[in-house]
C-alpha atoms as a PDB file:
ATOM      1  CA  UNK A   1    -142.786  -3.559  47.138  1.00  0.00           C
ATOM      2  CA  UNK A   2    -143.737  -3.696  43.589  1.00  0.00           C
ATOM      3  CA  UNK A   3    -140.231  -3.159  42.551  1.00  0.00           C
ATOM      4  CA  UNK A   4    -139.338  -6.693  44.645  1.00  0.00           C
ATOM      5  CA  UNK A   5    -142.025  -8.385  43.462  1.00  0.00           C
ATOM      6  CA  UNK A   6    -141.331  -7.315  39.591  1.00  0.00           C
ATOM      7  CA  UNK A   7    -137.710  -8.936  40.351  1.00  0.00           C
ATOM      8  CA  UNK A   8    -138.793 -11.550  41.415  1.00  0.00           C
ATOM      9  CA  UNK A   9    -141.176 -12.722  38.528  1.00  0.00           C
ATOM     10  CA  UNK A  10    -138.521 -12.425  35.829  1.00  0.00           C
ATOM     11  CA  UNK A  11    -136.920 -15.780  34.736  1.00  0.00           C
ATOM     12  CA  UNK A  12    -133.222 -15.987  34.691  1.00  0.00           C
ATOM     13  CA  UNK A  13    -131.363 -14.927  32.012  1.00  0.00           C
ATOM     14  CA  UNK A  14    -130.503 -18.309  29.536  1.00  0.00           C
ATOM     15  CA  UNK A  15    -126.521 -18.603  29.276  1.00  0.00           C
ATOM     16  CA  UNK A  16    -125.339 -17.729  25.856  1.00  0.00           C
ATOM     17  CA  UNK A  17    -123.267 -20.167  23.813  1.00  0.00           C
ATOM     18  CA  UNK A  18    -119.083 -19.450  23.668  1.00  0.00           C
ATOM     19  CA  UNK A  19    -118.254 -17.707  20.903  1.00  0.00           C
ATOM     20  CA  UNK A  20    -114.781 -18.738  18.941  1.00  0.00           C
ATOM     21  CA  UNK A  21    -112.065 -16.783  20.962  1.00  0.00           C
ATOM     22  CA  UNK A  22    -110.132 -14.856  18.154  1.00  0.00           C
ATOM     23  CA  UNK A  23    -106.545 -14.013  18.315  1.00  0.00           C
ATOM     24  CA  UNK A  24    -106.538 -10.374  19.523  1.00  0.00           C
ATOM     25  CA  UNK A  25    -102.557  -9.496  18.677  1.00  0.00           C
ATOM     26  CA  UNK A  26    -103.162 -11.006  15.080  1.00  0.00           C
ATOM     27  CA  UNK A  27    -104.921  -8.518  12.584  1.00  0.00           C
ATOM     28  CA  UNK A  28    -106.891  -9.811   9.572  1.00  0.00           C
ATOM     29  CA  UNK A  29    -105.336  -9.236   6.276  1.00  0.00           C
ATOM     30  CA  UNK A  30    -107.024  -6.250   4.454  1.00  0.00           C
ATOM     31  CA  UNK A  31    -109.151  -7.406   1.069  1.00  0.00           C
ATOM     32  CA  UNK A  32    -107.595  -5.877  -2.122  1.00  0.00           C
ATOM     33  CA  UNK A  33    -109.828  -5.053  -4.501  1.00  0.00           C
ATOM     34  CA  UNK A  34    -109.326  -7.324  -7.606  1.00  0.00           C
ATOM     35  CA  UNK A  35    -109.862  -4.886  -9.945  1.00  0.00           C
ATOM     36  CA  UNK A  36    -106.987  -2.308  -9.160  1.00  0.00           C
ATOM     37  CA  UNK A  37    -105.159  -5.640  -8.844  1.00  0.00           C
ATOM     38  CA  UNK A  38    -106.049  -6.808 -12.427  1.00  0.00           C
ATOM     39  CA  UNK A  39    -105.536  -2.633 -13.703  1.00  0.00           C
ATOM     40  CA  UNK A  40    -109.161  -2.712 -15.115  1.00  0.00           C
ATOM     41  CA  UNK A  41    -110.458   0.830 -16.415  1.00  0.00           C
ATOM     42  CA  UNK A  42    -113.997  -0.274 -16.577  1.00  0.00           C
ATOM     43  CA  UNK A  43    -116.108  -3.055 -15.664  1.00  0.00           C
ATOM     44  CA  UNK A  44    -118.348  -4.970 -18.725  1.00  0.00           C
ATOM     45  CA  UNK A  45    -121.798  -5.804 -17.745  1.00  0.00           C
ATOM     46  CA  UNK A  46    -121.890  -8.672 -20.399  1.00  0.00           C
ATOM     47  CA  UNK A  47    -118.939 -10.630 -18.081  1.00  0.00           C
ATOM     48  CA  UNK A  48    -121.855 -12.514 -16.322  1.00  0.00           C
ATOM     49  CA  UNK A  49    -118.951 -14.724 -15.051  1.00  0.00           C
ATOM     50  CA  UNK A  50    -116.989 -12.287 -12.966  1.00  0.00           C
ATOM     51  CA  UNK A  51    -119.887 -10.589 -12.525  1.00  0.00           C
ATOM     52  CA  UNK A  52    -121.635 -13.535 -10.266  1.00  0.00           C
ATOM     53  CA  UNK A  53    -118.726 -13.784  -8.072  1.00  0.00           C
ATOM     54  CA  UNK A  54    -120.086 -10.328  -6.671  1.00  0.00           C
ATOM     55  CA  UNK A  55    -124.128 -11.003  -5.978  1.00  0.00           C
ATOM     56  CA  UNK A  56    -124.833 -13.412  -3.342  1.00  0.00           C
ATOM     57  CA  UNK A  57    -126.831 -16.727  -3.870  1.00  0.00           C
ATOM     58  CA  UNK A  58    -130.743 -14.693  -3.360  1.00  0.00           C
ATOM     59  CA  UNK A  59    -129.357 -12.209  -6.428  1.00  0.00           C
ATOM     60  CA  UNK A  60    -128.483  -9.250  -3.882  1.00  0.00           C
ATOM     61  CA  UNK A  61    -124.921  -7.660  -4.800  1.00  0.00           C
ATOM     62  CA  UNK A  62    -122.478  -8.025  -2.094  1.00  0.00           C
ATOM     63  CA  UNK A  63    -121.410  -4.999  -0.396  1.00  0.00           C
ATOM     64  CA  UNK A  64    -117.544  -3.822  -0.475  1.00  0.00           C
ATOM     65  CA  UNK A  65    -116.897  -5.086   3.274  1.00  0.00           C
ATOM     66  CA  UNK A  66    -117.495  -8.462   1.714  1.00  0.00           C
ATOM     67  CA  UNK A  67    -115.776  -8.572  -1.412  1.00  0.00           C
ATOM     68  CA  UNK A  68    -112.872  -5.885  -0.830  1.00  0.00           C
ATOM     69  CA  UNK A  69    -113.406  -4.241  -3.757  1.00  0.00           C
ATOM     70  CA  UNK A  70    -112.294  -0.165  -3.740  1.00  0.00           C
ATOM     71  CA  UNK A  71    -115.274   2.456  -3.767  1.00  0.00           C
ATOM     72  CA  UNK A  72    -115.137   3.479  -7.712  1.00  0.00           C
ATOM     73  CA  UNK A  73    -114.739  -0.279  -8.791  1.00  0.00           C
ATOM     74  CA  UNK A  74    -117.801  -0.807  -6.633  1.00  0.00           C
ATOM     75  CA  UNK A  75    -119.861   1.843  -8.365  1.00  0.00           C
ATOM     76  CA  UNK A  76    -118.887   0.700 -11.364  1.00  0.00           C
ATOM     77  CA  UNK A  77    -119.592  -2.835 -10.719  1.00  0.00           C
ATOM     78  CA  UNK A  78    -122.979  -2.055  -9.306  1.00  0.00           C
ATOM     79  CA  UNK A  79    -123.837  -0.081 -12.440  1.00  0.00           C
ATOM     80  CA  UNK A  80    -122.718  -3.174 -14.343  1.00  0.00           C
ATOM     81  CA  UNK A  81    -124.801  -6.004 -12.466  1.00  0.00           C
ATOM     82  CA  UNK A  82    -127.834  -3.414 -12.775  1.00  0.00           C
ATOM     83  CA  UNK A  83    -127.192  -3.268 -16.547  1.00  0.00           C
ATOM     84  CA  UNK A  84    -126.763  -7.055 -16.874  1.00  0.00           C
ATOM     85  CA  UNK A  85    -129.920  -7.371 -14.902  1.00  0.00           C
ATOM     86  CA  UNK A  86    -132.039  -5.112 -17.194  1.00  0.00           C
ATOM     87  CA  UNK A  87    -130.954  -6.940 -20.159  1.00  0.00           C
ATOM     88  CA  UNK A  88    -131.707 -10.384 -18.577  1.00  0.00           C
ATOM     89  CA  UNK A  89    -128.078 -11.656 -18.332  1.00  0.00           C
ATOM     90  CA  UNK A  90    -128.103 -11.948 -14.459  1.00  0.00           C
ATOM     91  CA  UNK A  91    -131.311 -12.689 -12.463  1.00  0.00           C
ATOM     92  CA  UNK A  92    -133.186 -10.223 -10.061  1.00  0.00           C
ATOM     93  CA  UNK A  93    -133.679 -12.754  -7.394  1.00  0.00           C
ATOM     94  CA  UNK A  94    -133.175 -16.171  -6.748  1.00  0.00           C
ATOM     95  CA  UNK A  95    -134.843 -19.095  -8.668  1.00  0.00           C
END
């Protein structure tokens, strides 16, 4: 009897809202990392220009899912922003 009774006390579920319908035969074309693309051999921390393009708007750097960028330019670049940081060229957080 308890179980019923539990059952009955729960409010219906709310419906969720439709989500976009992707197409499921189309793939999404695969980020290239700009780097490889542009045949740079190492990344300059004092390029605070290219360098924004890769932290997000609150000053947290973008993961490689995000920007496409290959795992040893990512290194690099995080080594970069973390150097520009420390010498006050790129903010720790957001203003």
């Amino acid at each position: 009897m308890e179980a019923n009774e539990r059952k009955e006390q729960r409010p219906e579920r709310a419906e969720r809202p439709e989500r976009p319908e992707r197409p499921r035969n189309e793939r999404r074309r695969r980020k290239v990392c700009q780097f490889c693309v542009d045949k740079v051999d190492s990344i300059d921390y004092k390029d605070t220009a290219k360098l924004r393009k890769y932290v997000s708007d609150r000053g947290k750097i973008l993961p490689r899912r995000m920007t496409g960028t290959c795992a040893m330019h990512q290194r690099q670049l995080t080594e970069a922003i973390k150097r520009a940081r420390h010498v006050a060229l790129l903010p720790y957080v957001a203003e």
